[in-house]
Protein backbone atom coordinates (compact mmCIF):
# COMPACT_ATOMS: atom_id res chain seq x y z
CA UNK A 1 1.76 24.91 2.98
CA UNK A 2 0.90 21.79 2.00
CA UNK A 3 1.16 20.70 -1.59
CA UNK A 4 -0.66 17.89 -3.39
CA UNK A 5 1.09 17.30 -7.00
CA UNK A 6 -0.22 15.19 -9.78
CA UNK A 7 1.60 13.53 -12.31
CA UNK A 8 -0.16 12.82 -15.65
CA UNK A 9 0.93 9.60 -17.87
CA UNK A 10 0.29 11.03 -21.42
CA UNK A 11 0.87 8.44 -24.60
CA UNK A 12 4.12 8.25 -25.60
CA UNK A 13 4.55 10.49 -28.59
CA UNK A 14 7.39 8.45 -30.24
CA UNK A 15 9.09 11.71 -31.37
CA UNK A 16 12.84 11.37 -30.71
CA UNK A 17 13.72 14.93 -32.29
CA UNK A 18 11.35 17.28 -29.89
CA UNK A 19 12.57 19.93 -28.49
CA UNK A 20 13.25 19.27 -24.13
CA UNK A 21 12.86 21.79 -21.62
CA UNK A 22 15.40 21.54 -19.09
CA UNK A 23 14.23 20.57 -15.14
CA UNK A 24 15.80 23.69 -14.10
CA UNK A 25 12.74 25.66 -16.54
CA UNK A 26 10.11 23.27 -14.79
CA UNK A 27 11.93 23.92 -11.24
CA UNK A 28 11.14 27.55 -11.73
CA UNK A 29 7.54 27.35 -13.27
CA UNK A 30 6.90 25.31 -9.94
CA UNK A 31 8.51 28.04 -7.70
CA UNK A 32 6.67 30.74 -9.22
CA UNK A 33 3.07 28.80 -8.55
CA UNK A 34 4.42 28.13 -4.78
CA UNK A 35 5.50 32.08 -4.86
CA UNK A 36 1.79 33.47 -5.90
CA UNK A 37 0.00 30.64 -3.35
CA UNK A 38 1.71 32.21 -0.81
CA UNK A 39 0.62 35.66 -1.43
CA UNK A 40 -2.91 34.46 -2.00
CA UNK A 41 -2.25 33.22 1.63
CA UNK A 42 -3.06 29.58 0.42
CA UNK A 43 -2.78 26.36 2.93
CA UNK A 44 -3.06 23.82 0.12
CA UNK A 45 -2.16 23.91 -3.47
CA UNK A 46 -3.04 21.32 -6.46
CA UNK A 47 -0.46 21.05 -8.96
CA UNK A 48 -0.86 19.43 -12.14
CA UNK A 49 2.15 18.85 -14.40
CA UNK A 50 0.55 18.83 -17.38
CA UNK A 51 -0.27 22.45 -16.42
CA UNK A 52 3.87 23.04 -15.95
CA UNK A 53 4.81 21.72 -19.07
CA UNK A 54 1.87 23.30 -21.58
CA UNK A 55 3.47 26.25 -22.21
CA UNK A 56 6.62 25.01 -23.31
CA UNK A 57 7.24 23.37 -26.79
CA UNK A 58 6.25 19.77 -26.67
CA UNK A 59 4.65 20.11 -23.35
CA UNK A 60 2.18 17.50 -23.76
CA UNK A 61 5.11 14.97 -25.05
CA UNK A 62 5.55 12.16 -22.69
CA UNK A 63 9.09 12.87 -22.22
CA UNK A 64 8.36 16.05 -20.84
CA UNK A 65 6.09 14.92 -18.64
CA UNK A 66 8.60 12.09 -17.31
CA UNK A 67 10.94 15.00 -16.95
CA UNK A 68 8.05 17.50 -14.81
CA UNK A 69 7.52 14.61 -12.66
CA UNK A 70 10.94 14.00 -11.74
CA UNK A 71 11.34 17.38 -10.94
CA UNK A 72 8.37 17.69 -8.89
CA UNK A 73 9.27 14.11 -7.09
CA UNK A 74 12.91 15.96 -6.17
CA UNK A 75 10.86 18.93 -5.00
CA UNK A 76 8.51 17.19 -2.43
CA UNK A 77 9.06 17.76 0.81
CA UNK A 78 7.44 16.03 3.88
CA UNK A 79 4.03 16.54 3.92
CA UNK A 80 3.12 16.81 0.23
CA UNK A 81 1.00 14.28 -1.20
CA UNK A 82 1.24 12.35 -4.81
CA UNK A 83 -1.55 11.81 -6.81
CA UNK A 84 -1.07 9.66 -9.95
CA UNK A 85 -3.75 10.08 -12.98
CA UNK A 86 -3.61 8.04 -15.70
């Protein structure tokens, strides 16, 4: 399977006191979208991290976007592509 991921540059929020989710929570957000592409018998999958971090508390905070993207930069494997959106 090939996977294209996307990291997002939100604003920075400026927030020192928010709550951070750890990379391990991201790690297995990620797993479990590679897990159901799989079943759906999927070649390619698009994967957004503002769409990993939403549902956690502060998920649209820049630091936890910084922190999604450097998990899903020590997840690629060869093959995957990077796609940056600003």
């Amino acid at each position: 399977m090939r996977i294209a991921a996307v990291a997002q540059s939100p604003a920075p929020s400026g927030n020192k006191e928010e709550a951070l989710v750890s990379l391990d929570q991201f790690r297995q957000k990620l797993h479990a979208q590679f897990e159901l592409a799989v079943a759906r018998g999927a070649t390619h999958l698009r994967i957004k991290s503002e769409e990993l971090a939403a549902p956690f508390p502060r998920g649209g905070s820049a630091s936890q976007h910084l922190s999604c993207c450097e998990m899903m930069l020590e997840e690629m494997r060869v093959g995957d592509v990077l796609g940056c959106e600003q």
